[in-house]
C-alpha atoms as a PDB file:
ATOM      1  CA  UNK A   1     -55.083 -47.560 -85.319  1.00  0.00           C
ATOM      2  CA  UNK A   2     -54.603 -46.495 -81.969  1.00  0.00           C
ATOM      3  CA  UNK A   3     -56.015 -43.372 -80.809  1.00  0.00           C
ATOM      4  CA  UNK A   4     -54.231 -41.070 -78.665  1.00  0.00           C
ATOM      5  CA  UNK A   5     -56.282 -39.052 -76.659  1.00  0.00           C
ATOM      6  CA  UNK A   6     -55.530 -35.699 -75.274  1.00  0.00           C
ATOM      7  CA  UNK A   7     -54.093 -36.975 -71.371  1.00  0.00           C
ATOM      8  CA  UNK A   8     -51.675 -39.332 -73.557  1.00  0.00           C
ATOM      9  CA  UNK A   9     -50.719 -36.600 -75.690  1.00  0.00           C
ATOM     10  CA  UNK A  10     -49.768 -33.762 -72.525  1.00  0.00           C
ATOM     11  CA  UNK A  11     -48.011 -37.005 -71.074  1.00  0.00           C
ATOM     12  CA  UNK A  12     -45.915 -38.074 -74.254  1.00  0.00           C
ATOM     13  CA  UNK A  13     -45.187 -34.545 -74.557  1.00  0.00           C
ATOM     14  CA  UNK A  14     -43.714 -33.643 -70.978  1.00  0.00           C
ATOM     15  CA  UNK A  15     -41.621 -36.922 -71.464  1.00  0.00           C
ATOM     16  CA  UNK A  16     -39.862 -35.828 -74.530  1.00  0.00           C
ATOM     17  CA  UNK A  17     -39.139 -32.272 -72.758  1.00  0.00           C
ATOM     18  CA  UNK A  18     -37.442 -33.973 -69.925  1.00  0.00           C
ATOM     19  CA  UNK A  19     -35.687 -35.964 -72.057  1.00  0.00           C
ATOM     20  CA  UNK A  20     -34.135 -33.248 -73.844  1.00  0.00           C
ATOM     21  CA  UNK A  21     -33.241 -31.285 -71.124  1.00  0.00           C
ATOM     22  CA  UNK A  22     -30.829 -34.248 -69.637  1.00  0.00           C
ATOM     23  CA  UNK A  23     -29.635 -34.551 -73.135  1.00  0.00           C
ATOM     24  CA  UNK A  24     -28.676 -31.004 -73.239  1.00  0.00           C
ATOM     25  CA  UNK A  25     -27.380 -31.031 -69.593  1.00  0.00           C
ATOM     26  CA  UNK A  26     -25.194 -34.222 -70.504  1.00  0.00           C
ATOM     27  CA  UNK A  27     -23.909 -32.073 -73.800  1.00  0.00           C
ATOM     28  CA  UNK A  28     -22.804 -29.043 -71.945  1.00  0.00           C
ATOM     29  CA  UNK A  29     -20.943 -30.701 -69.309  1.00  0.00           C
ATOM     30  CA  UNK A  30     -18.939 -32.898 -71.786  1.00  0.00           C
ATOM     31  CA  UNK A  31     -18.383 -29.557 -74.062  1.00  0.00           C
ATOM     32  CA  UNK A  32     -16.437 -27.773 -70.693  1.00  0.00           C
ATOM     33  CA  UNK A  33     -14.343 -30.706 -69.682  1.00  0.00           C
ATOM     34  CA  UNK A  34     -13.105 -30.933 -72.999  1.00  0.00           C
ATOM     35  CA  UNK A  35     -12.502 -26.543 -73.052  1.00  0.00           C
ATOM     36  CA  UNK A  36     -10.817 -26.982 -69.773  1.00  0.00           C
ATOM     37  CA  UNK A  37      -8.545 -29.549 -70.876  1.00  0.00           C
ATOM     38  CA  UNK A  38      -7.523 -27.809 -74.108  1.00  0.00           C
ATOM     39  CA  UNK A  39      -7.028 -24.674 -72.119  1.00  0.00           C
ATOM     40  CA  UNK A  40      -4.700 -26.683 -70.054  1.00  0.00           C
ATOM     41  CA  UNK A  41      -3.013 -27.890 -72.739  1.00  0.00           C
ATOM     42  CA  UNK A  42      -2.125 -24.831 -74.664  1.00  0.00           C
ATOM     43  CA  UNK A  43      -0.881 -22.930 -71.269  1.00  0.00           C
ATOM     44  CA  UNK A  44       1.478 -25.492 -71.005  1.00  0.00           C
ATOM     45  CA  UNK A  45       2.298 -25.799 -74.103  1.00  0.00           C
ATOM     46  CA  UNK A  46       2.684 -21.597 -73.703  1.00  0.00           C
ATOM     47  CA  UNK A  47       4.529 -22.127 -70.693  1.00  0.00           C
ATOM     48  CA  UNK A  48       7.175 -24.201 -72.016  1.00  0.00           C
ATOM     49  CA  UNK A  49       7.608 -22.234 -75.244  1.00  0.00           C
ATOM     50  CA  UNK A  50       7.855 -18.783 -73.301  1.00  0.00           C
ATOM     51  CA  UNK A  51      10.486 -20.840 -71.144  1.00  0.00           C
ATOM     52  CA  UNK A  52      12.114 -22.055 -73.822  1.00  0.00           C
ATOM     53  CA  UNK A  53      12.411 -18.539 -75.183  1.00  0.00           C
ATOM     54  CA  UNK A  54      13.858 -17.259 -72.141  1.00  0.00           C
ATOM     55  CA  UNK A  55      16.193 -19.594 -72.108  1.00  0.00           C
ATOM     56  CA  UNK A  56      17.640 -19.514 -75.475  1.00  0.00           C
ATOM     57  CA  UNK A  57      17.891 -15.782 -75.500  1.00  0.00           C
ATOM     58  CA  UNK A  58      19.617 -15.867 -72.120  1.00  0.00           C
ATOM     59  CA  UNK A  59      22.102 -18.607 -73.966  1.00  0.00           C
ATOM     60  CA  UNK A  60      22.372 -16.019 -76.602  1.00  0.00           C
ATOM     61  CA  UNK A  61      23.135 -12.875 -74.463  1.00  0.00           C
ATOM     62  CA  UNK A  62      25.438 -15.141 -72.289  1.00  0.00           C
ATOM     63  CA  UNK A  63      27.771 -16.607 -75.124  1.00  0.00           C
ATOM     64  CA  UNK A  64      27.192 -13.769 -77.256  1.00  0.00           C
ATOM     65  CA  UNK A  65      31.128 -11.720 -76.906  1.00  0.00           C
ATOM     66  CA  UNK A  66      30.632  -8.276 -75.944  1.00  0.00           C
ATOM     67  CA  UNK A  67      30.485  -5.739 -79.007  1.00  0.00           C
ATOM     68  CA  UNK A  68      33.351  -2.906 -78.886  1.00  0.00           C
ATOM     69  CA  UNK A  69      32.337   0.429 -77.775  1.00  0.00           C
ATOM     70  CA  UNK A  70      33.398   2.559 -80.672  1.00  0.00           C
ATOM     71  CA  UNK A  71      32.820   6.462 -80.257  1.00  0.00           C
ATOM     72  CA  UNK A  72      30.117   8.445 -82.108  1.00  0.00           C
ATOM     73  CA  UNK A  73      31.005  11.814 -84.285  1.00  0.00           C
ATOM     74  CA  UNK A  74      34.820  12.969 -84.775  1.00  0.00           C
ATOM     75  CA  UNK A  75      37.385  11.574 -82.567  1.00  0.00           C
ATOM     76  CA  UNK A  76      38.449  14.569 -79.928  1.00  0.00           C
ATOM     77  CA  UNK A  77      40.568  17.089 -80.307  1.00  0.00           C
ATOM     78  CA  UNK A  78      42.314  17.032 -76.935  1.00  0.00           C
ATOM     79  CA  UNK A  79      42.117  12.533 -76.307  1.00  0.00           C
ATOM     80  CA  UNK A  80      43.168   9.745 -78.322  1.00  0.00           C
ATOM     81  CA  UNK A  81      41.268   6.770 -78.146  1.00  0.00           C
ATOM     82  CA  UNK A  82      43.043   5.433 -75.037  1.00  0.00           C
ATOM     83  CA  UNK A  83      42.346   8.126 -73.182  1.00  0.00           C
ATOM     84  CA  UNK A  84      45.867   9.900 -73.559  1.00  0.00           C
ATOM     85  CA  UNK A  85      45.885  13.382 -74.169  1.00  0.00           C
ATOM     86  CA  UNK A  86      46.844  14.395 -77.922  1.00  0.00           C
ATOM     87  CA  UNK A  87      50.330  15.875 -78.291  1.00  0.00           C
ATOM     88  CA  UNK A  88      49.472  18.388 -81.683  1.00  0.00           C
ATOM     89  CA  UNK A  89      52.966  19.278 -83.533  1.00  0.00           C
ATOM     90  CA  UNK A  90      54.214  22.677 -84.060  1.00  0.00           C
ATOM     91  CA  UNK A  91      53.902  23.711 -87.405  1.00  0.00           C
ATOM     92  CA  UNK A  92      54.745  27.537 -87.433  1.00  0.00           C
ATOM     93  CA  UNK A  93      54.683  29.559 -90.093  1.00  0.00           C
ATOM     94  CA  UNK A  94      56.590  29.181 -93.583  1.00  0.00           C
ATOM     95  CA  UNK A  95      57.655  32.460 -93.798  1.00  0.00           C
ATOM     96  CA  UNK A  96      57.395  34.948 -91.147  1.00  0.00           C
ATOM     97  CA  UNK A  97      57.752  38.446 -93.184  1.00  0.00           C
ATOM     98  CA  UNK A  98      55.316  36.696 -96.318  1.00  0.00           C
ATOM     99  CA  UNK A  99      53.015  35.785 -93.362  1.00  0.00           C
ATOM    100  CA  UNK A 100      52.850  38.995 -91.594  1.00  0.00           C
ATOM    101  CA  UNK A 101      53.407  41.603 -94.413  1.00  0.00           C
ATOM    102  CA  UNK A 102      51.302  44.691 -93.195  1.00  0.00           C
ATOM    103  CA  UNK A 103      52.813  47.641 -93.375  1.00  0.00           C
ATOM    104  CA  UNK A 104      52.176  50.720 -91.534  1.00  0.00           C
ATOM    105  CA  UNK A 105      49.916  52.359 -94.077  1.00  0.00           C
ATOM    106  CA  UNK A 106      47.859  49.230 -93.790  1.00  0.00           C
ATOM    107  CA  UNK A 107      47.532  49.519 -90.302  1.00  0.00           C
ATOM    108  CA  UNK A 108      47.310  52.815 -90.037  1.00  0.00           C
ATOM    109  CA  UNK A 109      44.274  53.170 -92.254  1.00  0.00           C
ATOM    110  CA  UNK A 110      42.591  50.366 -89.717  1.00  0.00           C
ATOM    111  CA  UNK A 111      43.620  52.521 -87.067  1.00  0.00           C
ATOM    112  CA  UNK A 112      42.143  55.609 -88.234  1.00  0.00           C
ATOM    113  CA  UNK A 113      39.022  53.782 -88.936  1.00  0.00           C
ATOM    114  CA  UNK A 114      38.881  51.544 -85.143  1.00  0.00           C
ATOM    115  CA  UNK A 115      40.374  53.866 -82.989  1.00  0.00           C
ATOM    116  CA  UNK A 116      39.782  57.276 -81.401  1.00  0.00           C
ATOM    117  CA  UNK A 117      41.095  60.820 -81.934  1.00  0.00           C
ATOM    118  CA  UNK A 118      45.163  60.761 -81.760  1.00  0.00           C
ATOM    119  CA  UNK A 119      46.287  61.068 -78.137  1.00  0.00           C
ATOM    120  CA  UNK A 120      48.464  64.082 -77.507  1.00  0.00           C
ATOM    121  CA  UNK A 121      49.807  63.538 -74.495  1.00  0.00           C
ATOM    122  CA  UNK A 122      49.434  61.766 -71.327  1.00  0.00           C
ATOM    123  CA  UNK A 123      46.727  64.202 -69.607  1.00  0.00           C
ATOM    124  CA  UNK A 124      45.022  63.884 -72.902  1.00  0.00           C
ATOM    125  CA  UNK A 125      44.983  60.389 -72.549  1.00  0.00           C
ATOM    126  CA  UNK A 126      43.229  60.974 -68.841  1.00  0.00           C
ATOM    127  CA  UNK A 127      40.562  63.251 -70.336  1.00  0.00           C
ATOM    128  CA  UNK A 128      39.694  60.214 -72.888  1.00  0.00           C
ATOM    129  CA  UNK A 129      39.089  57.268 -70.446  1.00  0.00           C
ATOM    130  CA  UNK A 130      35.804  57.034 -71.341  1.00  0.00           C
ATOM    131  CA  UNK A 131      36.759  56.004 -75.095  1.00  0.00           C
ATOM    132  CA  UNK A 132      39.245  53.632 -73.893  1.00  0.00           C
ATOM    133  CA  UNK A 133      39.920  50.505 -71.195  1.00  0.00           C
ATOM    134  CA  UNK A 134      42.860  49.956 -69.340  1.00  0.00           C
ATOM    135  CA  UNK A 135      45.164  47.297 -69.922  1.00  0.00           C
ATOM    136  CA  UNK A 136      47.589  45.649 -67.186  1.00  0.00           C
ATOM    137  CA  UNK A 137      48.955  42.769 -66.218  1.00  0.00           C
ATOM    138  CA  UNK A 138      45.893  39.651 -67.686  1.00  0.00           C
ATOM    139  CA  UNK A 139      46.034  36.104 -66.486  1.00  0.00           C
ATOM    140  CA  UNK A 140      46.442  36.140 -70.367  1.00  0.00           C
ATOM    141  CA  UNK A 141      49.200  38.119 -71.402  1.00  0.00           C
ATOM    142  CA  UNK A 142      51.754  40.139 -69.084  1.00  0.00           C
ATOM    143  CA  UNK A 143      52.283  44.095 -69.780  1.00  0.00           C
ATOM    144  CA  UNK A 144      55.879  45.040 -69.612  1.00  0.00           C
ATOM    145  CA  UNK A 145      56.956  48.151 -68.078  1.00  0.00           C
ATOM    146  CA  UNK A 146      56.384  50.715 -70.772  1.00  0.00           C
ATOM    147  CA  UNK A 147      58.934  53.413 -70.892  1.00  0.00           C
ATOM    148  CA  UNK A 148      57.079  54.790 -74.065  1.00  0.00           C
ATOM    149  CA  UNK A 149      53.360  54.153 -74.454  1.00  0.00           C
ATOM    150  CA  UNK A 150      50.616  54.013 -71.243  1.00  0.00           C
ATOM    151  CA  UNK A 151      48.354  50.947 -70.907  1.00  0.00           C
ATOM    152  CA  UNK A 152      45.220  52.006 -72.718  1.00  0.00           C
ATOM    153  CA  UNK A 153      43.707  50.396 -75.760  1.00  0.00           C
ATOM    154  CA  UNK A 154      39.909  51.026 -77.424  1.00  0.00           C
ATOM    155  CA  UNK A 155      37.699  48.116 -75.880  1.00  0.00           C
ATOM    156  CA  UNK A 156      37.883  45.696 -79.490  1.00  0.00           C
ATOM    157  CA  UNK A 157      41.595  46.063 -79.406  1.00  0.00           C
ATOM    158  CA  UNK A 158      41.644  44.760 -75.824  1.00  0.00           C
ATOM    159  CA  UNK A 159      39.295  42.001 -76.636  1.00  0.00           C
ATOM    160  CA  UNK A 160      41.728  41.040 -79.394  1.00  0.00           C
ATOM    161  CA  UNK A 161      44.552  40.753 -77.012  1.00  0.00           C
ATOM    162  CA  UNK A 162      43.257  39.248 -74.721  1.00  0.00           C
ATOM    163  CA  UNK A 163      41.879  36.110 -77.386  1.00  0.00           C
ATOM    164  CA  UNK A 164      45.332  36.035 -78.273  1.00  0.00           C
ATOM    165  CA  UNK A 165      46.532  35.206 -74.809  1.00  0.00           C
ATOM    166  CA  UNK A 166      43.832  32.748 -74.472  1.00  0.00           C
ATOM    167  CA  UNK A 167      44.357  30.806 -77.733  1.00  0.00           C
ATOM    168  CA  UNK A 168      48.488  30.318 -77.104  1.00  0.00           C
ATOM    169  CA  UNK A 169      47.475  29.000 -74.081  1.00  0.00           C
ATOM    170  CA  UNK A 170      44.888  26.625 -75.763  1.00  0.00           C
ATOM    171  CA  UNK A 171      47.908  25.877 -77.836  1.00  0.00           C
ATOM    172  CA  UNK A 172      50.450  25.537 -75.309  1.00  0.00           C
ATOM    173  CA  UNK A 173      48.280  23.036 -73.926  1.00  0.00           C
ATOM    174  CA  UNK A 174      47.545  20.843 -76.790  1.00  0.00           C
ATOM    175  CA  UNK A 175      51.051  20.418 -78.073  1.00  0.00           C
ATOM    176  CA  UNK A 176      52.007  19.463 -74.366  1.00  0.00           C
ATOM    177  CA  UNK A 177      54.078  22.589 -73.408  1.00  0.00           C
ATOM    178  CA  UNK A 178      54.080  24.461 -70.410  1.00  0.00           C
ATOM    179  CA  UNK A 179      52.248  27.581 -70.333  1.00  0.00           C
ATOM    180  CA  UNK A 180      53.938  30.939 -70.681  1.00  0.00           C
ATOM    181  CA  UNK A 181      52.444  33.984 -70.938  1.00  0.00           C
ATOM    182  CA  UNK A 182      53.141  36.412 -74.192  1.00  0.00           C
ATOM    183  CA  UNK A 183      54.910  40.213 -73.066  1.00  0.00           C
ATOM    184  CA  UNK A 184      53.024  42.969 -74.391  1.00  0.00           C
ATOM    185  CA  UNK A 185      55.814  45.717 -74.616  1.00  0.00           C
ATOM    186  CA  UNK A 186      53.591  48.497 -76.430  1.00  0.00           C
ATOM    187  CA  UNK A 187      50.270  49.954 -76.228  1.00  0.00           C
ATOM    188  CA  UNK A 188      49.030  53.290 -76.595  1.00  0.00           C
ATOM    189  CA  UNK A 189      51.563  56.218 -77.524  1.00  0.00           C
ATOM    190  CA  UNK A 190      50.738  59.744 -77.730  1.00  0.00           C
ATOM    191  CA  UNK A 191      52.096  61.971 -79.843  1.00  0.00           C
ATOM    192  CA  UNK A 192      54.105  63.297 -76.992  1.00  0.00           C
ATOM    193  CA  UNK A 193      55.387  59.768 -76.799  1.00  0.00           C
ATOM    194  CA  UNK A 194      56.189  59.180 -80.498  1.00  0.00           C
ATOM    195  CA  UNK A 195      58.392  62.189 -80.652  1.00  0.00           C
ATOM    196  CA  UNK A 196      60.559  61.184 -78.065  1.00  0.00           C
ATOM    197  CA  UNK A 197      60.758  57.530 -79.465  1.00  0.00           C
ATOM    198  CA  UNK A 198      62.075  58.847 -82.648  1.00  0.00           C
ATOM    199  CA  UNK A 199      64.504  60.267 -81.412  1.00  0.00           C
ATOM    200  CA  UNK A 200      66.501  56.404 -80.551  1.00  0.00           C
ATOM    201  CA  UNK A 201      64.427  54.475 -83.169  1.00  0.00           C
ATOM    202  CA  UNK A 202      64.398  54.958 -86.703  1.00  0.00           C
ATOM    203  CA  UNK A 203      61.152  52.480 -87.022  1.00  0.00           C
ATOM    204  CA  UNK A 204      59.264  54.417 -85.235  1.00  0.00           C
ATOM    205  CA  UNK A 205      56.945  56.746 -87.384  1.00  0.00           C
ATOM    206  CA  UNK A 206      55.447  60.010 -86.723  1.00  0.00           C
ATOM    207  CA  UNK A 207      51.861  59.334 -87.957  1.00  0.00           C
ATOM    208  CA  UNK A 208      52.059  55.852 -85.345  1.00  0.00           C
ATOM    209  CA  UNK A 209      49.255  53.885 -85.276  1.00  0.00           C
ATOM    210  CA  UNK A 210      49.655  53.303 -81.433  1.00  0.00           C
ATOM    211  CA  UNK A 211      48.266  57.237 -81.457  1.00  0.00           C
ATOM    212  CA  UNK A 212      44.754  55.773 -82.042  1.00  0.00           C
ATOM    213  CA  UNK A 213      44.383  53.029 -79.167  1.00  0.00           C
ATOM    214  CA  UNK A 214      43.892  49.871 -81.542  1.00  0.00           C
ATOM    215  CA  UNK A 215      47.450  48.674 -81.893  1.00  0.00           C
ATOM    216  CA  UNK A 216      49.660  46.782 -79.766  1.00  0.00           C
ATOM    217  CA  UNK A 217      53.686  44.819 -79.948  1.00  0.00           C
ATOM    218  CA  UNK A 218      53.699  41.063 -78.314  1.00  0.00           C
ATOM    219  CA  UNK A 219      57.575  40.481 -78.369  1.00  0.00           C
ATOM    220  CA  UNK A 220      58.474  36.831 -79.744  1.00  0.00           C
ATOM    221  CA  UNK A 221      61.900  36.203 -78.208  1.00  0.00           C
ATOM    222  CA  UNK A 222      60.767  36.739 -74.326  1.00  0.00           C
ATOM    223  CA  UNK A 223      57.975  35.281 -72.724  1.00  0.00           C
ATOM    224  CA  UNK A 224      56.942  34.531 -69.036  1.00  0.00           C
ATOM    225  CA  UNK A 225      56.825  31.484 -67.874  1.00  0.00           C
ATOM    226  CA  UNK A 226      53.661  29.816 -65.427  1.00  0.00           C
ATOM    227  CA  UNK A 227      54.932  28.171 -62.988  1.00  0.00           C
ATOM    228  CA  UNK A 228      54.003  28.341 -58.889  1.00  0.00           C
ATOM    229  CA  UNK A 229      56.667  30.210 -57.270  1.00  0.00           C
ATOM    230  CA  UNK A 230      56.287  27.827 -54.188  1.00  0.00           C
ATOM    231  CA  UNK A 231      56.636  24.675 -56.475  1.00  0.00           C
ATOM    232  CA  UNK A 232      58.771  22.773 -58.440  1.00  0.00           C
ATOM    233  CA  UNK A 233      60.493  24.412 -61.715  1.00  0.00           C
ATOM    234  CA  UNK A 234      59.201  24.351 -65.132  1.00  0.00           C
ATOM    235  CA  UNK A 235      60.946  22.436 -67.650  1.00  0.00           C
ATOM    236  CA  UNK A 236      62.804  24.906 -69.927  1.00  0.00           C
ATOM    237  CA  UNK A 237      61.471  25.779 -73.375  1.00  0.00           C
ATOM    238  CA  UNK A 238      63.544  27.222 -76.173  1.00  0.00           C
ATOM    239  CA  UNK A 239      61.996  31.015 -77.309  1.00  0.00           C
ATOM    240  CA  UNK A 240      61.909  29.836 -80.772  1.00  0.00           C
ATOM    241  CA  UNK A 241      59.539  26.949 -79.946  1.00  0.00           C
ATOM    242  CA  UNK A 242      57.267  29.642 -78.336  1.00  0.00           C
ATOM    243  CA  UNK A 243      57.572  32.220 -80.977  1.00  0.00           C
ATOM    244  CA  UNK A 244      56.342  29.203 -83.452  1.00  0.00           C
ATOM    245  CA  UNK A 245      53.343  28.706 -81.504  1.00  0.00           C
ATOM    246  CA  UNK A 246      52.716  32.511 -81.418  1.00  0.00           C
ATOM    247  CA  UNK A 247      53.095  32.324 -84.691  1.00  0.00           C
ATOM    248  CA  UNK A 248      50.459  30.090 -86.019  1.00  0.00           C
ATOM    249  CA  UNK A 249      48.052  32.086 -83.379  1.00  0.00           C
ATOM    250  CA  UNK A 250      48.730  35.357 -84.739  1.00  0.00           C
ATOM    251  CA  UNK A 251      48.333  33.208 -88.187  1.00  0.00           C
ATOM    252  CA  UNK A 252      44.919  31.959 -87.071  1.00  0.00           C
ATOM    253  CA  UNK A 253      43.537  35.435 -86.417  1.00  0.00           C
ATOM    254  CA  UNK A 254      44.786  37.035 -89.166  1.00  0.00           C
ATOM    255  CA  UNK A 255      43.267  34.311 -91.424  1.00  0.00           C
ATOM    256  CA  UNK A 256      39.533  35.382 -89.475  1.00  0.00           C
ATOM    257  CA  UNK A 257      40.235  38.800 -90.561  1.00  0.00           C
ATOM    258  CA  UNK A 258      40.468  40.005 -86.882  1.00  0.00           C
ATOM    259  CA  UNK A 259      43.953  41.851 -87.210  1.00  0.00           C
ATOM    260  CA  UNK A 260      46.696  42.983 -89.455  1.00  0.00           C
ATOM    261  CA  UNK A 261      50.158  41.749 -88.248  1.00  0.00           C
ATOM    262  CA  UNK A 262      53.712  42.826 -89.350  1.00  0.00           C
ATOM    263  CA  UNK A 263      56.731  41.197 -88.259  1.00  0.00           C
ATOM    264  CA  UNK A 264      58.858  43.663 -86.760  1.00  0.00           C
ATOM    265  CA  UNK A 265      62.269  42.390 -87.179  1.00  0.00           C
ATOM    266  CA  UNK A 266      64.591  44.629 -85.010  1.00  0.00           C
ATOM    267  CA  UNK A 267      62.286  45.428 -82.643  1.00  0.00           C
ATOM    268  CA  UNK A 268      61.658  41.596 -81.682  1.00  0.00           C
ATOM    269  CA  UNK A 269      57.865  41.964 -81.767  1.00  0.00           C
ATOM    270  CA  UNK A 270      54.914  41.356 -83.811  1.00  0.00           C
ATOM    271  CA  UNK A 271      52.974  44.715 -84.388  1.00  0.00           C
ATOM    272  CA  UNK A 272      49.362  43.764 -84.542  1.00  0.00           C
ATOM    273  CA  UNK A 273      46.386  45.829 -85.642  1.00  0.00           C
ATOM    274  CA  UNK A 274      42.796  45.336 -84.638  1.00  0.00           C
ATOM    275  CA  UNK A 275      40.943  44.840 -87.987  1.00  0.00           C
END
């Protein structure tokens, strides 16, 4: 047996360490060549996947048809679909006494509850501008030249009439007609007033409720017509078409428990109540 001395031993040894290192060395090198390549396969492989994405969605977007634009919530009241304004029909009312049956008692106790202290005459009527507004010619409504009543109303009563002139022209609009104005031909009376009306009209009642500021007569057979007075005409509309649109107005409010309307038939006018 041979025997290994110590110096052998320390050279066998540092040997083997070298060894190992280079080993190692060789191992490691190998180990990134090999990473690097498989990194440089899966970006490609990446690459051409991603690209192949891209492209197939951008075949799908291309060939894909365009979807129809459909509108979201309720269609519009005042467009159809093409764009074309709605023409809404005129329905009117069915029965224009049934719809408008309040009498004077009705509207008198509305009165008495709305309105001020009966006017008694026209300096009275001076004395109470503080209770009430005027009321003249509106970009809403036209005032007629009153022979018996002066152009005062309380403030809601106002505010009534003028929705009123507002909402036939909404109406005028949607149903295609040209806009005319409604003719207010009464307003408030004092009692000054009402005595001398009786005297050439039956209808008219000595306990009126145009004493109190809150009522007002819109006649339905005349109406004023909107037209530039440097411009062309207006196309003619018949009275009764107008007085049908009035009509469902006057219908409208009634329904929202904003007035009480009788239909005054030989005075031509609705007589209308704030409520």
């Amino acid at each position: 047996m041979m025997k290994i001395t110590k110096k052998n031993y320390t050279q066998i040894f540092g040997i083997t360490v070298v060894l190992l290192a280079i080993f190692r060395c060789a191992s490691i090198d190998r180990a990134a060549s090999n990473g690097a390549a498989v990194a440089s396969a899966d970006t490609v492989s990446t690459d051409a996947v991603a690209d192949s994405v891209a492209v197939d969605g951008m075949d799908e977007i291309t060939s894909a048809p365009v979807a129809e634009i459909k509108p979201i919530g309720r269609p519009s009241l005042f467009f159809n679909a093409d764009g074309t304004p709605v023409k809404n029909r005129i329905y009117s009312v069915p029965h224009f006494g049934n719809t408008f049956p309040d009498q004077n008692d009705v509207q008198l106790a509305a009165a008495q509850r709305h309105g001020v202290k009966a006017v008694l005459d026209r300096e009275d009527a001076e004395r109470r501008k503080s209770e009430l507004v005027y009321v003249g010619n509106n970009p809403f409504f036209h005032v007629d030249r009153l022979k018996n009543s002066i152009p005062y109303l309380v403030p809601s009563a106002s505010e009534l009439l003028q929705d009123i002139g507002r909402a036939f022209f909404d109406s005028l609009q949607t149903k295609q007609i040209p806009l005319h104005k409604i003719i207010v031909t009464s307003v408030l009376r004092s009692k000054a007033d009402v005595v001398k009306l009786r005297q050439h009209n039956s209808n008219a009642t000595e306990n009126s409720c145009h004493l109190y500021g809150t009522t007002f007569d819109v006649c339905y057979n005349r109406y004023k017509t909107v037209e530039d007075p440097q411009g062309p005409r207006r196309r003619q509309v018949r009275n009764d078409s107008l007085k049908w649109v009035l009509s469902e107005v006057l219908n409208d409010m009634r329904r929202q428990k904003r007035c009480l309307v009788k239909y005054e038939v030989k005075q031509g006018c609705f007589h209308i109540t704030v409520n």
